[in-house]
C-alpha atoms as a PDB file:
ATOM      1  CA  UNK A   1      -3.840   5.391 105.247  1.00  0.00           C
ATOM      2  CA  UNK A   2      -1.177   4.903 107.822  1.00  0.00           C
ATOM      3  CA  UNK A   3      -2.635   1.867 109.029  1.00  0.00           C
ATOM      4  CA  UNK A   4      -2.116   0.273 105.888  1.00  0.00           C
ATOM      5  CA  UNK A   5       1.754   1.204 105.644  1.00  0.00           C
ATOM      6  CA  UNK A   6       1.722  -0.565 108.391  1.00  0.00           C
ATOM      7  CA  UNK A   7      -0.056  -3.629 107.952  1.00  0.00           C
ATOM      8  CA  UNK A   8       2.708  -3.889 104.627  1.00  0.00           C
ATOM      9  CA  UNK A   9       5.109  -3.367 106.366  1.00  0.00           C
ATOM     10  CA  UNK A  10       4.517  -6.242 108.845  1.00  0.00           C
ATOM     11  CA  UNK A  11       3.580  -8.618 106.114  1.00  0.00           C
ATOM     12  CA  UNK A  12       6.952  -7.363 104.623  1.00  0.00           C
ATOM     13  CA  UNK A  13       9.045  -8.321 107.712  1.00  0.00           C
ATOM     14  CA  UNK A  14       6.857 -11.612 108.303  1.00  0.00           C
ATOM     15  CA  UNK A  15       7.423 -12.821 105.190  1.00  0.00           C
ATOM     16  CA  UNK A  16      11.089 -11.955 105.515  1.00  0.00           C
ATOM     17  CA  UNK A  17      11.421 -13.819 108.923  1.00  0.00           C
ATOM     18  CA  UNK A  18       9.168 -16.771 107.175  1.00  0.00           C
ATOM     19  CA  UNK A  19      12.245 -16.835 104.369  1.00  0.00           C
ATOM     20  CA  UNK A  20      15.024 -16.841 106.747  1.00  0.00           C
ATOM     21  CA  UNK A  21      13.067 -19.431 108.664  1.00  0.00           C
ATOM     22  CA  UNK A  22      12.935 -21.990 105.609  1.00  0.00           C
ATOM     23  CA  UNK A  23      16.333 -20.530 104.443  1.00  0.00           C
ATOM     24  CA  UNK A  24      18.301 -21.929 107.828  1.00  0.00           C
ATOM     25  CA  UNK A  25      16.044 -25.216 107.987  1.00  0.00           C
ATOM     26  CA  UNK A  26      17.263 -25.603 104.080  1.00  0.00           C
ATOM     27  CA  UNK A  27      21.182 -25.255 105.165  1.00  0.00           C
ATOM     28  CA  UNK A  28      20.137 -27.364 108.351  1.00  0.00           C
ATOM     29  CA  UNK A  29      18.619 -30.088 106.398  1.00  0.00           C
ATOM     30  CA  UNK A  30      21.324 -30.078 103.209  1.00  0.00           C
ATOM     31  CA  UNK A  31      24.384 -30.414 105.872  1.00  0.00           C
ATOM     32  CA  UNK A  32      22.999 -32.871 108.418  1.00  0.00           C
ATOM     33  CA  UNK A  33      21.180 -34.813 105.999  1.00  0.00           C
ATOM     34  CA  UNK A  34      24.337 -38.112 106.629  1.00  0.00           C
ATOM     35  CA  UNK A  35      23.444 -38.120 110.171  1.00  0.00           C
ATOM     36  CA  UNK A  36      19.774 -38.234 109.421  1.00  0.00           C
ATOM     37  CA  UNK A  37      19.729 -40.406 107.150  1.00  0.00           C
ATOM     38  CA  UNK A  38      22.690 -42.482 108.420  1.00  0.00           C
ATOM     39  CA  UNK A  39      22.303 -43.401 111.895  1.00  0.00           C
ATOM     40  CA  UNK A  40      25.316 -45.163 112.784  1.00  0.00           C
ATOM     41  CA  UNK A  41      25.901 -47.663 115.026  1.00  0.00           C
ATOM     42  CA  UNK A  42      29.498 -47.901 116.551  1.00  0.00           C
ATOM     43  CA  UNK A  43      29.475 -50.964 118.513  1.00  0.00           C
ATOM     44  CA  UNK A  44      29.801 -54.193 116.567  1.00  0.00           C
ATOM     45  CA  UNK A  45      27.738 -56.620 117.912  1.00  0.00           C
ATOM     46  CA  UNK A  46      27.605 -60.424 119.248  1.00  0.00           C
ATOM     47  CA  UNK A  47      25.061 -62.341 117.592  1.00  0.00           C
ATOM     48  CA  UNK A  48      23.140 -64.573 119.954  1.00  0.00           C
ATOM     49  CA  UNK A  49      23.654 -68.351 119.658  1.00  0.00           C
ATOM     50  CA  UNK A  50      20.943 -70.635 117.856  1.00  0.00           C
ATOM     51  CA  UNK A  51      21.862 -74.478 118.658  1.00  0.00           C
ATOM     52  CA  UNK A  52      20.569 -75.404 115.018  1.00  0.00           C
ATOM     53  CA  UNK A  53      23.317 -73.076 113.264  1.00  0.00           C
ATOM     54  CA  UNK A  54      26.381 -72.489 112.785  1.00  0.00           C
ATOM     55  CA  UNK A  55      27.156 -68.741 112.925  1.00  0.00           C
ATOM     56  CA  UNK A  56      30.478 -67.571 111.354  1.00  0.00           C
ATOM     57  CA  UNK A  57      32.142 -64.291 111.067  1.00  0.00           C
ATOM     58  CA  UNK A  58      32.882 -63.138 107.946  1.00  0.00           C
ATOM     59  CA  UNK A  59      34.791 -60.245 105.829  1.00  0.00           C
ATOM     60  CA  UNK A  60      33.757 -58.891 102.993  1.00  0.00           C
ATOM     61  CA  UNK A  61      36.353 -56.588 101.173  1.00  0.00           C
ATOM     62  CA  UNK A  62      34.430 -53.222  99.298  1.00  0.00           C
ATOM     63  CA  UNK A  63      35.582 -51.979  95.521  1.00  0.00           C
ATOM     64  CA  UNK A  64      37.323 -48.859  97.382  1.00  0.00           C
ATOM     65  CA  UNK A  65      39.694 -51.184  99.694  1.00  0.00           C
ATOM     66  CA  UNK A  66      37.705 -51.380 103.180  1.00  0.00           C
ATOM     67  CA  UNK A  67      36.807 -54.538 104.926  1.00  0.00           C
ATOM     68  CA  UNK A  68      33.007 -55.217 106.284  1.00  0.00           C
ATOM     69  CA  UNK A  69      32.318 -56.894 109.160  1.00  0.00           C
ATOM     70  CA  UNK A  70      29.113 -59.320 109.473  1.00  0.00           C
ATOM     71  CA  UNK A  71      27.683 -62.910 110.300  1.00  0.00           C
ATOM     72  CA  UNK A  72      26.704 -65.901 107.811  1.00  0.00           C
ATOM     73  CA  UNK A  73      24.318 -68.295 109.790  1.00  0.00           C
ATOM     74  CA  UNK A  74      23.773 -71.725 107.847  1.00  0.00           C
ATOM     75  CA  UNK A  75      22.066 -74.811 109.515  1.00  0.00           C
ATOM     76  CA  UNK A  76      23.665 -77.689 111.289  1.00  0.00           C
ATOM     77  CA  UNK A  77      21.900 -80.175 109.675  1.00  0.00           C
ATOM     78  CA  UNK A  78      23.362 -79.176 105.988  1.00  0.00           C
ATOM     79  CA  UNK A  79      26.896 -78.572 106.519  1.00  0.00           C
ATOM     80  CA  UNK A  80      29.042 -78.524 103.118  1.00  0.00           C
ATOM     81  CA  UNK A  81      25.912 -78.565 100.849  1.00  0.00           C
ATOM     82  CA  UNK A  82      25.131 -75.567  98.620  1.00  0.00           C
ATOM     83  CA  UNK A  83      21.988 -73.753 100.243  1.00  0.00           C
ATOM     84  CA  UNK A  84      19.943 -70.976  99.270  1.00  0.00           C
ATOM     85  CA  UNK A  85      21.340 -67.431 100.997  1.00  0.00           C
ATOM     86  CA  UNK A  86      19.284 -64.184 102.022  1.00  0.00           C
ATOM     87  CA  UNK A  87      21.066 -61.410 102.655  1.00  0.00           C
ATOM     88  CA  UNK A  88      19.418 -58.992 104.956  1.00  0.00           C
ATOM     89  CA  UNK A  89      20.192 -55.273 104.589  1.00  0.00           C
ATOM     90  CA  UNK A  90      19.048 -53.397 107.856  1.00  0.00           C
ATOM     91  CA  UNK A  91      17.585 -50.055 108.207  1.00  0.00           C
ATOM     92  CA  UNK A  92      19.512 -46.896 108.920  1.00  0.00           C
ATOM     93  CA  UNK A  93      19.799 -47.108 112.629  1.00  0.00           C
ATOM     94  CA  UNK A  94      20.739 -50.683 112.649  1.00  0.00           C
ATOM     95  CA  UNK A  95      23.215 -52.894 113.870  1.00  0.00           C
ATOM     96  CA  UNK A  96      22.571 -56.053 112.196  1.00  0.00           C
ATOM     97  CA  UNK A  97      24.575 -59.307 114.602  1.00  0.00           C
ATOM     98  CA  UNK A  98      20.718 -59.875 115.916  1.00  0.00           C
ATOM     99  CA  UNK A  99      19.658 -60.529 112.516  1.00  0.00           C
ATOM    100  CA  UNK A 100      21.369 -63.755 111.931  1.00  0.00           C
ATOM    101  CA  UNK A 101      20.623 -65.884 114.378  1.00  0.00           C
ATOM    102  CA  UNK A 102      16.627 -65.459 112.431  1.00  0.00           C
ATOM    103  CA  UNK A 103      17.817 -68.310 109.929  1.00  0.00           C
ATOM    104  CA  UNK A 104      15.885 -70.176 111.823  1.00  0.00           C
ATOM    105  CA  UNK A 105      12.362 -69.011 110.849  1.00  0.00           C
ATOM    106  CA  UNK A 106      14.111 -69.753 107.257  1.00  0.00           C
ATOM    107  CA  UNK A 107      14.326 -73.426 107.224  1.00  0.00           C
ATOM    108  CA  UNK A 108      16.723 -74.554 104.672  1.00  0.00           C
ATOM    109  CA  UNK A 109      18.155 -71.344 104.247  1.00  0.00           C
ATOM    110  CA  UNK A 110      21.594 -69.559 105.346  1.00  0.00           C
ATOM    111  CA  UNK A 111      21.242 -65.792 106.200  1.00  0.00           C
ATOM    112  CA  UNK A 112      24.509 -63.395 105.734  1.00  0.00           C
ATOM    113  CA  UNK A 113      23.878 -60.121 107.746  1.00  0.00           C
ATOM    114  CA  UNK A 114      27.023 -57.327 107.035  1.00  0.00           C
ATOM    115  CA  UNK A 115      26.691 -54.025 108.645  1.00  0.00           C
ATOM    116  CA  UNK A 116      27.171 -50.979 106.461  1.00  0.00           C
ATOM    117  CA  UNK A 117      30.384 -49.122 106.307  1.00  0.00           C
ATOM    118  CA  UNK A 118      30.600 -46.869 109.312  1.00  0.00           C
ATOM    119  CA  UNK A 119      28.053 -48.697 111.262  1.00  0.00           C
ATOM    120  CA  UNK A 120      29.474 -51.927 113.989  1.00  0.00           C
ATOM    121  CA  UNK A 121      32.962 -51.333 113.962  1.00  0.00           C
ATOM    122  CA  UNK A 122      33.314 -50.781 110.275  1.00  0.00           C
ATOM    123  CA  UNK A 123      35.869 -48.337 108.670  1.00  0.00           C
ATOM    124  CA  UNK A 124      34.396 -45.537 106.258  1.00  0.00           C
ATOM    125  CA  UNK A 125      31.773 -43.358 105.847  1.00  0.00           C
ATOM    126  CA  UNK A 126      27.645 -44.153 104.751  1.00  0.00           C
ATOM    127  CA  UNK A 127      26.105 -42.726 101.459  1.00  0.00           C
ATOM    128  CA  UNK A 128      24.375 -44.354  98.872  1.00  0.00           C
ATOM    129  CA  UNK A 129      26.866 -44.454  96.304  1.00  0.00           C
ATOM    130  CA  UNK A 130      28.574 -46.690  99.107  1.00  0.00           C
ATOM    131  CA  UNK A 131      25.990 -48.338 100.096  1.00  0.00           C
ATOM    132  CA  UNK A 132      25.117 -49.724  96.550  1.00  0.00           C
ATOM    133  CA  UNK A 133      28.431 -50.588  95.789  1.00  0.00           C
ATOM    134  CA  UNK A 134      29.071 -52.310  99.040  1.00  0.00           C
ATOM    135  CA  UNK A 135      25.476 -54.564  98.047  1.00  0.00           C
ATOM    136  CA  UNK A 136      27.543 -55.590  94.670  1.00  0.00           C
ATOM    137  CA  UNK A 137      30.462 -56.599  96.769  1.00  0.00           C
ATOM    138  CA  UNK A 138      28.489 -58.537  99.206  1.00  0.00           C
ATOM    139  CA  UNK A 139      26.559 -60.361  96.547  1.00  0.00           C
ATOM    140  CA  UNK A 140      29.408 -60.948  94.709  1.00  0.00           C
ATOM    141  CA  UNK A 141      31.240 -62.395  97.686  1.00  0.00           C
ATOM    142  CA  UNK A 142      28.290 -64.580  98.740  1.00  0.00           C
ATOM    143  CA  UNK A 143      27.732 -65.931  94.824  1.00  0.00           C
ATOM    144  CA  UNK A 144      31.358 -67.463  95.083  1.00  0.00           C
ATOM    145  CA  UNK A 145      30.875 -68.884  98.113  1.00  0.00           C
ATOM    146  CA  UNK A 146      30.574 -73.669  97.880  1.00  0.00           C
ATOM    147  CA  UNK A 147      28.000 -73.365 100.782  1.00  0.00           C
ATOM    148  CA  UNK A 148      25.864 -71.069  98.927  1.00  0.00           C
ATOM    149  CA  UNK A 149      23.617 -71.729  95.515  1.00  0.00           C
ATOM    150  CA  UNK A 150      24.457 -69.249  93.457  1.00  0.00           C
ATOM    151  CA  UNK A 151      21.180 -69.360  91.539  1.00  0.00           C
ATOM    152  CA  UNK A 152      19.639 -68.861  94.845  1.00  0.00           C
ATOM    153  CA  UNK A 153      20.182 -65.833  96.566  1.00  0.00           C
ATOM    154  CA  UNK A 154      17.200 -64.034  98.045  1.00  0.00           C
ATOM    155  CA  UNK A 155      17.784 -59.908  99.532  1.00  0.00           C
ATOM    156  CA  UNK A 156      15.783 -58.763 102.664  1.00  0.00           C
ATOM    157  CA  UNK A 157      16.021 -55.117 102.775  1.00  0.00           C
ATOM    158  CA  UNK A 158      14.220 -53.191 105.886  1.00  0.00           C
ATOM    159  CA  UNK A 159      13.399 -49.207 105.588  1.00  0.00           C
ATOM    160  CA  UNK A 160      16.499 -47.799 104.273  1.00  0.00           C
ATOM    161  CA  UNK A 161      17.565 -51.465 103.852  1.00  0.00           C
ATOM    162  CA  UNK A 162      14.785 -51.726 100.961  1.00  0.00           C
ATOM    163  CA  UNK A 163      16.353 -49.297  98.844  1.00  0.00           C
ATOM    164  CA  UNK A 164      19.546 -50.972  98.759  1.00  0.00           C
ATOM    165  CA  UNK A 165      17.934 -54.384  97.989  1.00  0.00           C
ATOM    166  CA  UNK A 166      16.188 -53.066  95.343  1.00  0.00           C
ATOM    167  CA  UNK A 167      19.023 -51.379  93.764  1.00  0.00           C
ATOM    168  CA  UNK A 168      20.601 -54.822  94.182  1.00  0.00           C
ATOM    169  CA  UNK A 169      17.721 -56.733  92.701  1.00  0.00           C
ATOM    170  CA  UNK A 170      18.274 -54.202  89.511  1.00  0.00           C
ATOM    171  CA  UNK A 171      21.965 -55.078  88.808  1.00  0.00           C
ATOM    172  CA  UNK A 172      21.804 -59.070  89.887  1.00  0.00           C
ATOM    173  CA  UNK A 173      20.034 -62.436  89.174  1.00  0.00           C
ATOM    174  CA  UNK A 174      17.952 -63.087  92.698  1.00  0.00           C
ATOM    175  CA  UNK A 175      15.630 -65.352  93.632  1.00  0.00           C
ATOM    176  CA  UNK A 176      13.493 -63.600  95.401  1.00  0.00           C
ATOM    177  CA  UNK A 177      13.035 -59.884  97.131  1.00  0.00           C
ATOM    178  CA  UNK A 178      11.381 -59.088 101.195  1.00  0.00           C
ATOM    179  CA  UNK A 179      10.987 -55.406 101.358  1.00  0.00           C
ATOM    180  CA  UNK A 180      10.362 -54.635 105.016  1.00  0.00           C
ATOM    181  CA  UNK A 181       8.836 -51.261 105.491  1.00  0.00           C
ATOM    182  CA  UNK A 182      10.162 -49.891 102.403  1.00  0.00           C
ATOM    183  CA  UNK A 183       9.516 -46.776 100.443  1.00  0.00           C
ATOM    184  CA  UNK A 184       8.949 -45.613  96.947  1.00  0.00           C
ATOM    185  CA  UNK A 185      12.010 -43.054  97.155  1.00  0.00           C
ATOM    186  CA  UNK A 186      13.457 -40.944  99.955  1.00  0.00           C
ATOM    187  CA  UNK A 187      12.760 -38.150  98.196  1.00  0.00           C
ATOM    188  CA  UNK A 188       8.716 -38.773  98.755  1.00  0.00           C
ATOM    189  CA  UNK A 189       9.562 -39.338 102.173  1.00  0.00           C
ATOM    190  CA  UNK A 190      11.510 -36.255 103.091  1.00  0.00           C
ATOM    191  CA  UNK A 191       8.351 -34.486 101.327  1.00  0.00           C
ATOM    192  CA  UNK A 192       6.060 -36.074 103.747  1.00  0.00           C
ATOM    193  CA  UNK A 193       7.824 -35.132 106.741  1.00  0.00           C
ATOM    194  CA  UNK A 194       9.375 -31.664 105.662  1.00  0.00           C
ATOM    195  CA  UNK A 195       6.656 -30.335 103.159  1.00  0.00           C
ATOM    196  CA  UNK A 196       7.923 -26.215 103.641  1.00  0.00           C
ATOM    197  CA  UNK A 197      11.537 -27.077 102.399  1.00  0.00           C
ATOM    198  CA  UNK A 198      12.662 -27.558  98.401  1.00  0.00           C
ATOM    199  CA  UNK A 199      13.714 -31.353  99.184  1.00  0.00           C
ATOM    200  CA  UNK A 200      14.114 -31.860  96.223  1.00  0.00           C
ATOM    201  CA  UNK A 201      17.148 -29.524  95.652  1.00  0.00           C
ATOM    202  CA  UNK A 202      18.890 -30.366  98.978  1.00  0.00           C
ATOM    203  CA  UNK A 203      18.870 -34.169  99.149  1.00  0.00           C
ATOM    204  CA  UNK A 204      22.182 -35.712  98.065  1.00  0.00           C
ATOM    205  CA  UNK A 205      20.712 -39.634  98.631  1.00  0.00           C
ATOM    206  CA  UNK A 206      17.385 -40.221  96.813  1.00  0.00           C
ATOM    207  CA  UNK A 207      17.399 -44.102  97.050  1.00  0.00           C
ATOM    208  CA  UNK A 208      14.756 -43.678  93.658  1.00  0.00           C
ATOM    209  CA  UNK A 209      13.774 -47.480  94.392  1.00  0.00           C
ATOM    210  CA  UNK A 210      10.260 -46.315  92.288  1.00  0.00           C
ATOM    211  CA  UNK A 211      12.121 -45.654  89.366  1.00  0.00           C
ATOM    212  CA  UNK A 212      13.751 -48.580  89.433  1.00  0.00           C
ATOM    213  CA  UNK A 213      10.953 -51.005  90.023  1.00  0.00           C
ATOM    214  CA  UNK A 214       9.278 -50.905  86.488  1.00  0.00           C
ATOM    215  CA  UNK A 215      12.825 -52.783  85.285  1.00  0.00           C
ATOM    216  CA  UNK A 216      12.758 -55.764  87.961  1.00  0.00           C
ATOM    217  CA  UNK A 217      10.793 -58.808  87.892  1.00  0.00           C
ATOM    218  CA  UNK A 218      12.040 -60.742  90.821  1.00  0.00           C
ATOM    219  CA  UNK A 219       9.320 -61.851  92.490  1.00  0.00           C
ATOM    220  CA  UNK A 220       8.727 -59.444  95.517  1.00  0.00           C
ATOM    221  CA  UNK A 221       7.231 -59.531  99.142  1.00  0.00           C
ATOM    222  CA  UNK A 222       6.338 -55.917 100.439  1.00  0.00           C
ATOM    223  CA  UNK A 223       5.549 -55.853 104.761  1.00  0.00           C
ATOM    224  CA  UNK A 224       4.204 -52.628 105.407  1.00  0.00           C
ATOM    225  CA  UNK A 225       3.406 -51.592 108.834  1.00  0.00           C
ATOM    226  CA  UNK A 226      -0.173 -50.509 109.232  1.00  0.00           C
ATOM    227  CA  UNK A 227       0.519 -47.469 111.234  1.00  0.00           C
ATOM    228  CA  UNK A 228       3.780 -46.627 110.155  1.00  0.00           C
ATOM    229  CA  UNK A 229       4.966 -43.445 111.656  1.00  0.00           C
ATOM    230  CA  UNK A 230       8.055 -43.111 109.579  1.00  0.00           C
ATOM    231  CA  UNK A 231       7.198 -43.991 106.383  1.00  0.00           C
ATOM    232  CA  UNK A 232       3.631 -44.450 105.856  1.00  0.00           C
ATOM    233  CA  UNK A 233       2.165 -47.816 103.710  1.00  0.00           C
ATOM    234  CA  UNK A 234       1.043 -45.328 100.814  1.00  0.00           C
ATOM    235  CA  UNK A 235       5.074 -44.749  99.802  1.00  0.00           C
ATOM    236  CA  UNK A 236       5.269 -49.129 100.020  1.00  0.00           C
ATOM    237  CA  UNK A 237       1.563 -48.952  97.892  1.00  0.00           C
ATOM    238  CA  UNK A 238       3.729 -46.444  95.033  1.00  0.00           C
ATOM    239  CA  UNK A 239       6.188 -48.665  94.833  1.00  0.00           C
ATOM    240  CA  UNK A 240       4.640 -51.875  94.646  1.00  0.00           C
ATOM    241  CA  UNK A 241       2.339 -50.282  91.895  1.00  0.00           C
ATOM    242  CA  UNK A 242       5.371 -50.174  89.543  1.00  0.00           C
ATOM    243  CA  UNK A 243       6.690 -53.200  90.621  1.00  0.00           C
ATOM    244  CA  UNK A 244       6.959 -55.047  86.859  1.00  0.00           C
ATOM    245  CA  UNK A 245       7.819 -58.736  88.732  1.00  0.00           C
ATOM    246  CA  UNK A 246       5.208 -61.236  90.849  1.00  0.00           C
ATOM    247  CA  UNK A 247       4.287 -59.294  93.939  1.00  0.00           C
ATOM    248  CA  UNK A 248       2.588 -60.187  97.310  1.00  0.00           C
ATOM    249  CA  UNK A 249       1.362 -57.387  99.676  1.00  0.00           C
ATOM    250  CA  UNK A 250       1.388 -58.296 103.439  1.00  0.00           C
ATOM    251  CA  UNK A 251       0.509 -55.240 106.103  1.00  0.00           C
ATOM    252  CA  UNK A 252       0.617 -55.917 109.809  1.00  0.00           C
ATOM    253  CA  UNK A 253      -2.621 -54.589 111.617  1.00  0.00           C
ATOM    254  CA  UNK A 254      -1.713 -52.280 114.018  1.00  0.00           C
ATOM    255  CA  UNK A 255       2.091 -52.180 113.777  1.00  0.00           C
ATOM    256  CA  UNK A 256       4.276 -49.352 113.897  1.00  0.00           C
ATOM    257  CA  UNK A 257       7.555 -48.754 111.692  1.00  0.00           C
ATOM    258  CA  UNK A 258       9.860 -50.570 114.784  1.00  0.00           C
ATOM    259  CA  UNK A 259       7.676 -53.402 116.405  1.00  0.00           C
ATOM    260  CA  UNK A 260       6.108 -54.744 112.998  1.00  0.00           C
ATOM    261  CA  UNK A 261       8.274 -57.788 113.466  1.00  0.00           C
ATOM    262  CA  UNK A 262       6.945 -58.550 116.852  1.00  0.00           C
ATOM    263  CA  UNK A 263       4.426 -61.670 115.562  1.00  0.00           C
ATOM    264  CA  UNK A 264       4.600 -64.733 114.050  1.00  0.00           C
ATOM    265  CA  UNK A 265       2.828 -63.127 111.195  1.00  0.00           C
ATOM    266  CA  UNK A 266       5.801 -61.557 110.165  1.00  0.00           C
ATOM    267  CA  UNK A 267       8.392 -64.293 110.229  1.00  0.00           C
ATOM    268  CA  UNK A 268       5.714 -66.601 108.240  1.00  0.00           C
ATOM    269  CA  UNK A 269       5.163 -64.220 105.771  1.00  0.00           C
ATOM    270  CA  UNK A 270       9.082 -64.034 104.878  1.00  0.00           C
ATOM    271  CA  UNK A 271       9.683 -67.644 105.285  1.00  0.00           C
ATOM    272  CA  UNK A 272       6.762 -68.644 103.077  1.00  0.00           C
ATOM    273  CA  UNK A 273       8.117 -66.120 100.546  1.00  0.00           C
ATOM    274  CA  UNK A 274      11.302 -67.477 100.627  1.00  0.00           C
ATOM    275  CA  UNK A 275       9.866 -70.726 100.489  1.00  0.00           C
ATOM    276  CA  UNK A 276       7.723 -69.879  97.352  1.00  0.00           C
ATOM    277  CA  UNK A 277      11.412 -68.950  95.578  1.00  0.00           C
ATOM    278  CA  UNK A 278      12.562 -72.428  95.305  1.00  0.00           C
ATOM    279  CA  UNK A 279       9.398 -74.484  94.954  1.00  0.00           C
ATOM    280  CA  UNK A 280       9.262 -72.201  91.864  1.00  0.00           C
ATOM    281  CA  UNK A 281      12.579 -72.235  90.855  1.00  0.00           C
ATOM    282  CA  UNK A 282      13.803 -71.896  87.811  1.00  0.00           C
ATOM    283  CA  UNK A 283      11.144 -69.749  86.617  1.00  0.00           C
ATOM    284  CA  UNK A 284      11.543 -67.451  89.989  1.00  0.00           C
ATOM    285  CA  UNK A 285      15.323 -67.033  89.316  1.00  0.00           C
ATOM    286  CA  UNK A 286      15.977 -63.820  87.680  1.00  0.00           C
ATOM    287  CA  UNK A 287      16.255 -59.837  88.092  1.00  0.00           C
ATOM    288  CA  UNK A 288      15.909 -57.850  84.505  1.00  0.00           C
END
């Protein structure tokens, strides 16, 4: 029966290899998980010019003393007046100065585009605690601005951007919610991609948009990338399934995570969402 001491025996030291394997990928995981999820950008940008808006730097001071740097882009044409804002929260390896110049697929609207702390110049270091508490301070900022109408403020959150929109959407009054690519938690997502590892013990920013949702009725847009590589449409699907608000599903045929905005489609089916907001307004004014 030799040959059976030592077929246990090499089940004994594969199985120990296969534990040390998934032990080191654990530690791996649990200690690089900031600069996975967090891919910072260090250069602030320049946004490019758009001859129908005025672009403006802007600061934004945090709860915890720090100073963001981003863009507010409102149009010519409406200079002094109170217009509706969205504020677009960008995904996790984004530098956001492009962004704003976009206010013009958004007729009447201005767009305020802040990078995260530690990304474009900025002082500090990414998490979500931060992140969410950084959204507060932006919307907070932008809600006591004259040029902006308080009662309507739209948030357009992209990939990791969506989770911090939604949190947003869940502590203030908006108008109206885009969720680009977004994701019923990043917990689901780190499953999907890293099924052999207890994910659920090691990851120290969950973004639970999902459990959130069934609390916020502002009336959502979800753009979901057909063949999303990085976060496939069914996580988008779970979360617009709890969704307890007016929701529209749009998915780009086709499209991968990164070039989904690369059609007209795309910048229609924000700006008619948008659009949608105020035609409706009051009754599309509110969060809880």
């Amino acid at each position: 029966m030799t040959w059976k001491r030592v077929l246990s025996g090499f089940l004994v030291s594969l199985m120990s290899i296969v534990a040390l394997v998934v032990t080191g990928l654990s530690a791996l995981l649990f200690f690089a998980q900031d600069q996975l999820i967090f891919y910072r950008q260090p250069a602030p940008g320049v946004p490019p010019r758009a001859a129908s808006l005025v672009i403006d730097a802007v600061r934004i001071a945090t709860a915890d003393g720090l100073s963001l740097h981003g863009w507010l882009g409102r149009p010519v044409s409406a200079a002094g007046q109170g217009l509706p804002l969205a504020i677009y929260f960008g995904g996790n390896a984004e530098e956001v100065s492009h962004m704003v110049a976009q206010a013009t697929h958004f007729p009447g609207w201005s767009l305020l585009a802040v990078n995260y702390r530690g990304y474009g110049g900025n002082a500090g270091a990414p998490s979500e605690r931060a992140l969410f508490s950084d959204a507060l301070a932006v919307y907070d900022w932008a809600a006591g601005r004259p040029d902006v109408a308080p009662a309507c403020i739209a948030a357009i959150g992209r990939s990791l951007g969506s989770g911090v929109a939604v949190y947003l959407a869940a502590e203030r009054r908006l108008a109206s919610l885009v969720l680009i690519t977004p994701f019923d938690s990043l917990r689901a997502v780190a499953r999907r991609h890293y099924p052999y590892l207890p994910v659920s013990l090691l990851l120290r920013h969950r973004f639970d948009s999902i459990e959130r949702a069934p609390r916020i009725s502002t009336p959502m847009l979800a753009l979901a990338a057909q063949r999303d590589s990085v976060i496939p449409p069914a996580h988008a699907l779970a979360l617009y399934g709890q969704w307890r608000g007016p929701k529209t599903w749009r998915e780009i045929a086709g499209a991968d995570h990164n070039d989904l905005d690369s059609g007209p489609e795309y910048w229609k089916a924000i700006a008619d969402h948008l659009a949608r907001a105020i035609s409706e307004k009051p009754n599309g004014v509110g969060s809880k």
